[in-house]
Protein backbone atom coordinates (compact mmCIF):
# COMPACT_ATOMS: atom_id res chain seq x y z
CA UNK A 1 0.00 0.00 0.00
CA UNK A 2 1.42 3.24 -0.57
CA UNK A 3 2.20 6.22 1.66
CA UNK A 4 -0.60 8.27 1.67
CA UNK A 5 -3.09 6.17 0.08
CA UNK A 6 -5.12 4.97 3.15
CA UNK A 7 -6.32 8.44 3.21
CA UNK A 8 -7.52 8.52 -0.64
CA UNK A 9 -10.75 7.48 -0.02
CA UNK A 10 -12.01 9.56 3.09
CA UNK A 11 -14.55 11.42 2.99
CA UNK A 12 -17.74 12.21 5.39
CA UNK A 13 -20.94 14.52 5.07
CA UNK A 14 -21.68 17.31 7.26
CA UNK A 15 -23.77 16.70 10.28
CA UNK A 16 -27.34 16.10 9.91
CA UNK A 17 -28.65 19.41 11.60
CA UNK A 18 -26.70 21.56 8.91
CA UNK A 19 -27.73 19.14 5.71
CA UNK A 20 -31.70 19.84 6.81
CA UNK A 21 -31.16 23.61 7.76
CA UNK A 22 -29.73 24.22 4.04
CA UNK A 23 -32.23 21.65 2.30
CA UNK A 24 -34.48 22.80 3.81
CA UNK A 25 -33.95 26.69 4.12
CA UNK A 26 -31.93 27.16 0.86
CA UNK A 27 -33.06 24.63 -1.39
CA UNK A 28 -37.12 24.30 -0.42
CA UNK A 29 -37.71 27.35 0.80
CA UNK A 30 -35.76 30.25 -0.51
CA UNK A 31 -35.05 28.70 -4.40
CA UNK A 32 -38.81 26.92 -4.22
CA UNK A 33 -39.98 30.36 -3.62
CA UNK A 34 -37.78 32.01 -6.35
CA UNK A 35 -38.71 29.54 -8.89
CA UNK A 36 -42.14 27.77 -7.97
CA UNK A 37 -43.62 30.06 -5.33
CA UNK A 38 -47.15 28.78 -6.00
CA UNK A 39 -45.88 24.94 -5.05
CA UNK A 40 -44.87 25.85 -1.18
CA UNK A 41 -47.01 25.31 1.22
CA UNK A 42 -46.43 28.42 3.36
CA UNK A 43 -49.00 28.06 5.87
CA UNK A 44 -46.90 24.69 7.07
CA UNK A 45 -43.95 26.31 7.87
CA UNK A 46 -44.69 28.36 10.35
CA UNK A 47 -42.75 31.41 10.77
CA UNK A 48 -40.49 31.65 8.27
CA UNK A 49 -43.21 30.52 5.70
CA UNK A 50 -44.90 33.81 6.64
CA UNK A 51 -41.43 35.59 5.92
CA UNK A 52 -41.21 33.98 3.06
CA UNK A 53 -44.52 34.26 1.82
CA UNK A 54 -44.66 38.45 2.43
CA UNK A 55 -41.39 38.78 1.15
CA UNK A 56 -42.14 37.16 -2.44
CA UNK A 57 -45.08 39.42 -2.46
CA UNK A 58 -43.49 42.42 -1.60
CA UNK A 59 -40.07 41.96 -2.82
CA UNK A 60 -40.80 39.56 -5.86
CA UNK A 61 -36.88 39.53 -6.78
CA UNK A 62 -35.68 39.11 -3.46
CA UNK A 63 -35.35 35.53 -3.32
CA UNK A 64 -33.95 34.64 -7.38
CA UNK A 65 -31.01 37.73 -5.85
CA UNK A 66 -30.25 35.29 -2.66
CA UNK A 67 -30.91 31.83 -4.26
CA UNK A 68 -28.82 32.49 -7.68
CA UNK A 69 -25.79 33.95 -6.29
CA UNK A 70 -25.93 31.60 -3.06
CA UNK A 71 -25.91 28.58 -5.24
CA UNK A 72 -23.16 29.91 -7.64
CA UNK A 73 -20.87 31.04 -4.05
CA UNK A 74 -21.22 26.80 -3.52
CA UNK A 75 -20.17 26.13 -7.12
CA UNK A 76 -16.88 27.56 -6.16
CA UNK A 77 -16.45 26.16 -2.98
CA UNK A 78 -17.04 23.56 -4.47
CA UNK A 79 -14.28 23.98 -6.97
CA UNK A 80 -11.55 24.96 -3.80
CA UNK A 81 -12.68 21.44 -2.38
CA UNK A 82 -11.15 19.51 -5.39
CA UNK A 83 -8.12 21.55 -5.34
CA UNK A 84 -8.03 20.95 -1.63
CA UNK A 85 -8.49 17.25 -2.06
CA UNK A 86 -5.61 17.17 -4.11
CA UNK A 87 -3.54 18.88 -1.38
CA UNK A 88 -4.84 16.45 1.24
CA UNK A 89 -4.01 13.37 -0.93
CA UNK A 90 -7.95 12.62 -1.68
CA UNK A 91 -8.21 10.90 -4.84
CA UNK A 92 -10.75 9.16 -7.02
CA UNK A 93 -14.50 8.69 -6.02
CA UNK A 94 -13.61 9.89 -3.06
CA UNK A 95 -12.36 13.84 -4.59
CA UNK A 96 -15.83 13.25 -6.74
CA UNK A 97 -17.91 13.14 -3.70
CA UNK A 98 -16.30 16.22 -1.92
CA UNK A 99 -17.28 18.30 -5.24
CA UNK A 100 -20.88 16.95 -5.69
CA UNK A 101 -21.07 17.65 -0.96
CA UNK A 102 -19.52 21.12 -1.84
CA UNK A 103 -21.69 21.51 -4.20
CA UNK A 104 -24.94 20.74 -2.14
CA UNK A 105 -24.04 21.53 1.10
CA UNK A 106 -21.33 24.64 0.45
CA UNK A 107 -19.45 25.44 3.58
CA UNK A 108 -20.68 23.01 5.98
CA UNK A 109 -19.34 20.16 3.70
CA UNK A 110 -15.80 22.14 3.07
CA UNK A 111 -15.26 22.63 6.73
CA UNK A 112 -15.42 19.05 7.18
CA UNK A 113 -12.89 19.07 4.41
CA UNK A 114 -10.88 22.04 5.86
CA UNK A 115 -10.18 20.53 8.96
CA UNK A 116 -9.07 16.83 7.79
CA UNK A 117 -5.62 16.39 8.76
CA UNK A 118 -4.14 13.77 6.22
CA UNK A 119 -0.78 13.46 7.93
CA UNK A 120 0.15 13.53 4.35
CA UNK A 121 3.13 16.51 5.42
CA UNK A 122 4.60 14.50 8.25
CA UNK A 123 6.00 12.01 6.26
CA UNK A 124 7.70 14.65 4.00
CA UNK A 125 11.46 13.55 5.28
């Protein structure tokens, strides 16, 4: 096996409470609203459907000038996560799920990233 390989393949997902908070906020509620506001059930969501709901009538823009660049600001962290799996030593499927996490899940999923140590440096000697 070679020298930095057992660390090729790791990779996790962020923790559960972040992947529903930006499914659910990001994804559902502020790009459902941008693009199909007349599919969300507002009255369900309590508070924040309420927010959301005034806001698309008041502010109709609003939420395609949050969701649009939001989703483009996770494109490129999703783009420093494969460089950054190449400095780590990540390789293969693993370096393609990182990008597609990234991608999803923006900074929640590249902290996990950020904060690997690969012990990929020590061995430098």
């Amino acid at each position: 096996m070679a020298e930095g390989s057992a660390y090729a393949s790791y990779f996790t997902l962020p923790s559960l409470p972040w992947m529903l908070n930006i499914l659910g906020w990001f994804y559902f509620l502020v790009g459902g609203t941008a693009f199909i506001p007349h599919l969300i059930p507002y009255e369900y969501l309590g508070p924040g459907g309420t927010c959301m709901r005034l806001i698309n009538i008041y502010f109709p823009y609003f939420a395609i000038s949050v969701f649009v660049p939001g989703t483009f600001a996770h494109f490129l962290e999703a783009m420093y996560s494969w460089r950054l799996c190449s400095t780590k030593g990540i390789e293969g499927s693993a370096k393609v799920k990182w990008f597609l996490s990234t991608t999803i899940f923006g900074g929640a999923s590249l902290y996990e990233l950020v904060t690997f140590k690969s012990h990929r440096s020590a061995h430098a000697d």
